[in-house]
Protein backbone atom coordinates (compact mmCIF):
# COMPACT_ATOMS: atom_id res chain seq x y z
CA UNK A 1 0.00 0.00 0.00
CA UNK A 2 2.98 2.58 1.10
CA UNK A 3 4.84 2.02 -2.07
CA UNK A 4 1.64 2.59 -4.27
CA UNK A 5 1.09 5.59 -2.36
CA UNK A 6 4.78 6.98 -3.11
CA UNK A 7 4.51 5.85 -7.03
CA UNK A 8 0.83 8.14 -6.95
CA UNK A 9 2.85 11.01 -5.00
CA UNK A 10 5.86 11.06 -7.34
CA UNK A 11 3.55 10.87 -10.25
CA UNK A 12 1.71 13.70 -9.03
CA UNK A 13 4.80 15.83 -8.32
CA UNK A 14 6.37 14.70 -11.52
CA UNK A 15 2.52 16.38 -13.34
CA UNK A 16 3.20 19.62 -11.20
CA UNK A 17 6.60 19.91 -12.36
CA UNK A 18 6.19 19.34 -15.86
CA UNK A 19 3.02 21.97 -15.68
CA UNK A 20 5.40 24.31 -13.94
CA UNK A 21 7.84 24.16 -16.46
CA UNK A 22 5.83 24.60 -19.29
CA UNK A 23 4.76 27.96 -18.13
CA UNK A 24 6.15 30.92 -20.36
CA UNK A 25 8.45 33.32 -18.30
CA UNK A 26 11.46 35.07 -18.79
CA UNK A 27 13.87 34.03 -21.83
CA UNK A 28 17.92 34.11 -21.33
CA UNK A 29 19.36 36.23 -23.38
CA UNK A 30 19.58 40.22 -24.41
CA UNK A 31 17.52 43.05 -21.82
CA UNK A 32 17.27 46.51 -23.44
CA UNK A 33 17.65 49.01 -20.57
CA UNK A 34 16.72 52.57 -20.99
CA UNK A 35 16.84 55.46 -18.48
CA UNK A 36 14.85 58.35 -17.17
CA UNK A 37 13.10 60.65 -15.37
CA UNK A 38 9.52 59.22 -13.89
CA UNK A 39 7.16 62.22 -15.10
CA UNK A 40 3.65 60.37 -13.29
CA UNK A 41 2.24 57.30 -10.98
CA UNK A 42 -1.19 56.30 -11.42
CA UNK A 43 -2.85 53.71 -9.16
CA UNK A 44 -4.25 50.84 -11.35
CA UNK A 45 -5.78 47.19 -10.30
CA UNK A 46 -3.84 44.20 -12.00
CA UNK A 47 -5.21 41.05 -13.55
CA UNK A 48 -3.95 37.79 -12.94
CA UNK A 49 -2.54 35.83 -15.83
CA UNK A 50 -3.54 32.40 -14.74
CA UNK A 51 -6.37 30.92 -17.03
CA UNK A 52 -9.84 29.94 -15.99
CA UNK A 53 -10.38 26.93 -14.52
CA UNK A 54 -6.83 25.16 -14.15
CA UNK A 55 -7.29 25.49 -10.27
CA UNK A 56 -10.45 22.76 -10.75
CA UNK A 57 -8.77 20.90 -13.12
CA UNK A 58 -5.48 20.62 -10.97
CA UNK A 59 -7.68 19.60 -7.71
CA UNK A 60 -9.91 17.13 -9.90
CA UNK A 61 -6.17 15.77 -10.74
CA UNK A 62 -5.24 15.58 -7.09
CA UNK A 63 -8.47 14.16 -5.93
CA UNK A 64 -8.90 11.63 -8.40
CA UNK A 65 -5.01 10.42 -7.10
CA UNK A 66 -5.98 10.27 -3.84
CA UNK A 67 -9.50 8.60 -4.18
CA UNK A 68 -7.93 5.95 -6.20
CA UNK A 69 -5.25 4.99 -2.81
CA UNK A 70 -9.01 4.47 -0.93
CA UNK A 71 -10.46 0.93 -0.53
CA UNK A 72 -10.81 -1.85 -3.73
CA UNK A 73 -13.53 -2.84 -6.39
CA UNK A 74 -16.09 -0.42 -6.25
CA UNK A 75 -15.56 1.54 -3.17
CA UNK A 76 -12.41 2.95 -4.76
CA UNK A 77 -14.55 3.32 -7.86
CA UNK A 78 -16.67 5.53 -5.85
CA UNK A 79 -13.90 7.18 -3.33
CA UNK A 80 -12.11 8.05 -6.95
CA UNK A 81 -15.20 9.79 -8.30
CA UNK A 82 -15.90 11.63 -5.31
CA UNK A 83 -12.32 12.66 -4.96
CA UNK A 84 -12.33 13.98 -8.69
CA UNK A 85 -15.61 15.81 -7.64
CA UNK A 86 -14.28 17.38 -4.35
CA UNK A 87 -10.67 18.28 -5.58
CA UNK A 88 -12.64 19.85 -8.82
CA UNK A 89 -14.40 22.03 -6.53
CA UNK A 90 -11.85 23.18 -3.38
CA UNK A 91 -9.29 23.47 -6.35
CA UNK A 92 -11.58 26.38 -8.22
CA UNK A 93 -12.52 28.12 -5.21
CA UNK A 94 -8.46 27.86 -4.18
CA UNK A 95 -8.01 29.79 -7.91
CA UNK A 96 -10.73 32.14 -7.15
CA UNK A 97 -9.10 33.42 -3.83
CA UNK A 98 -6.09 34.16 -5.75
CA UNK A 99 -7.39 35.34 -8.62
CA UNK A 100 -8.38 39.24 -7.50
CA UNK A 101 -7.07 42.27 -8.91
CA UNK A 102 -3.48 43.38 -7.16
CA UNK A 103 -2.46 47.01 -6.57
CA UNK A 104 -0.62 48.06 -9.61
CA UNK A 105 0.86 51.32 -10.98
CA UNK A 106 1.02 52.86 -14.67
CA UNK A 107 4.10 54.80 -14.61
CA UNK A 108 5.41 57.49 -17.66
CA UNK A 109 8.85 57.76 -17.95
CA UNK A 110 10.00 60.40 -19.99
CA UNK A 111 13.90 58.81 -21.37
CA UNK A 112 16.81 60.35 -21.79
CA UNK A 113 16.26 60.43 -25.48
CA UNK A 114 13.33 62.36 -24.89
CA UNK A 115 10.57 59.55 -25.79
CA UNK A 116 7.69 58.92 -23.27
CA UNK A 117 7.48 55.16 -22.03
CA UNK A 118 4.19 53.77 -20.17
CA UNK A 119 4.76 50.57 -17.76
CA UNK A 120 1.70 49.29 -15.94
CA UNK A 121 3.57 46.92 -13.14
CA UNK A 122 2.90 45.99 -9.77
CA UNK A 123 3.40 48.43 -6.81
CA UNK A 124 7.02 49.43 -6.22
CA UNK A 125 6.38 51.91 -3.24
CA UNK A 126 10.29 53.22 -3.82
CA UNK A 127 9.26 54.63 -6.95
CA UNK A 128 8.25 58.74 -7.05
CA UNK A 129 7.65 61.80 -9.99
CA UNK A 130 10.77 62.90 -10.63
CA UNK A 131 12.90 60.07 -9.87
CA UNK A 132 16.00 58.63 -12.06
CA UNK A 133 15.13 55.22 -12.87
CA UNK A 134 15.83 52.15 -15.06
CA UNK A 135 14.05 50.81 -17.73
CA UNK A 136 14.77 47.21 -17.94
CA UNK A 137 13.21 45.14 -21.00
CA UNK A 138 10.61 45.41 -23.36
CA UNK A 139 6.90 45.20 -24.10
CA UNK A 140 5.04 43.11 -21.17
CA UNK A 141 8.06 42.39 -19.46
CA UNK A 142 9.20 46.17 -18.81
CA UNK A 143 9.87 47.23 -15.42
CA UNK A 144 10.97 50.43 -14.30
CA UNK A 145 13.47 50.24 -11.64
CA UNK A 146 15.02 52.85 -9.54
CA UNK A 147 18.57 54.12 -10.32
């Protein structure tokens, strides 16, 4: 029973990983950096990025691996379906706890080439008009960073 427990557990850590990796984040390679002068901070609310329903669909996952380590025949049919059912459910209410707006800030930064740059980005509290900042990267990845 222990060791079919531990294959079901590596399995399921092994699915996590994989998901994990497969994410899209930061590539190696060349950041543009640019500097200026911060010329206004407006307050905004941020979305997350995380898609719709992958918090039920990740708890269905887990449940269904757990109900299946419950009883034989069909009791574990049943413990399986109910486990898919209940890990379905706690795992989109999970998603939808962490899935409100976060305190954000569009910032204008006029460069030192005189070109006016807008980066929406969470909160960075250090940040004030008329600061010498930083620039760094491009597009949705663009942060402004202080000096």
């Amino acid at each position: 029973m222990f060791q079919k427990f531990t294959s079901y557990l590596a399995a399921f850590v092994f699915a996590l990983a994989l998901t994990a990796c497969a994410t899209p984040g930061n590539q190696p390679g060349e950041v543009e950096i640019r500097s200026g002068v911060i010329e206004q901070i407006t307050p905004v609310d941020l979305q997350h990025n995380t898609q719709p329903g992958v918090g039920a669909v990740v708890g269905g996952l887990a449940g269904l691996g757990i109900g299946s380590l419950i009883g034989g025949g069909t009791g574990r049919d049943v413990a399986m379906v109910l486990g898919t059912v209940g890990g379905a459910f706690v795992g989109n209410k999970v998603q939808q706890r962490y899935d409100k707006p976060v305190p954000g800030q569009q910032i204008i930064v006029r460069t030192t080439s005189g070109v006016l740059v807008s980066v929406t980005q969470p909160v960075n509290a250090g940040l004030r008009v008329g600061q010498k900042v930083f620039i760094e990267g491009s597009g949705e990845d663009a942060r402004v960073i202080i000096r």
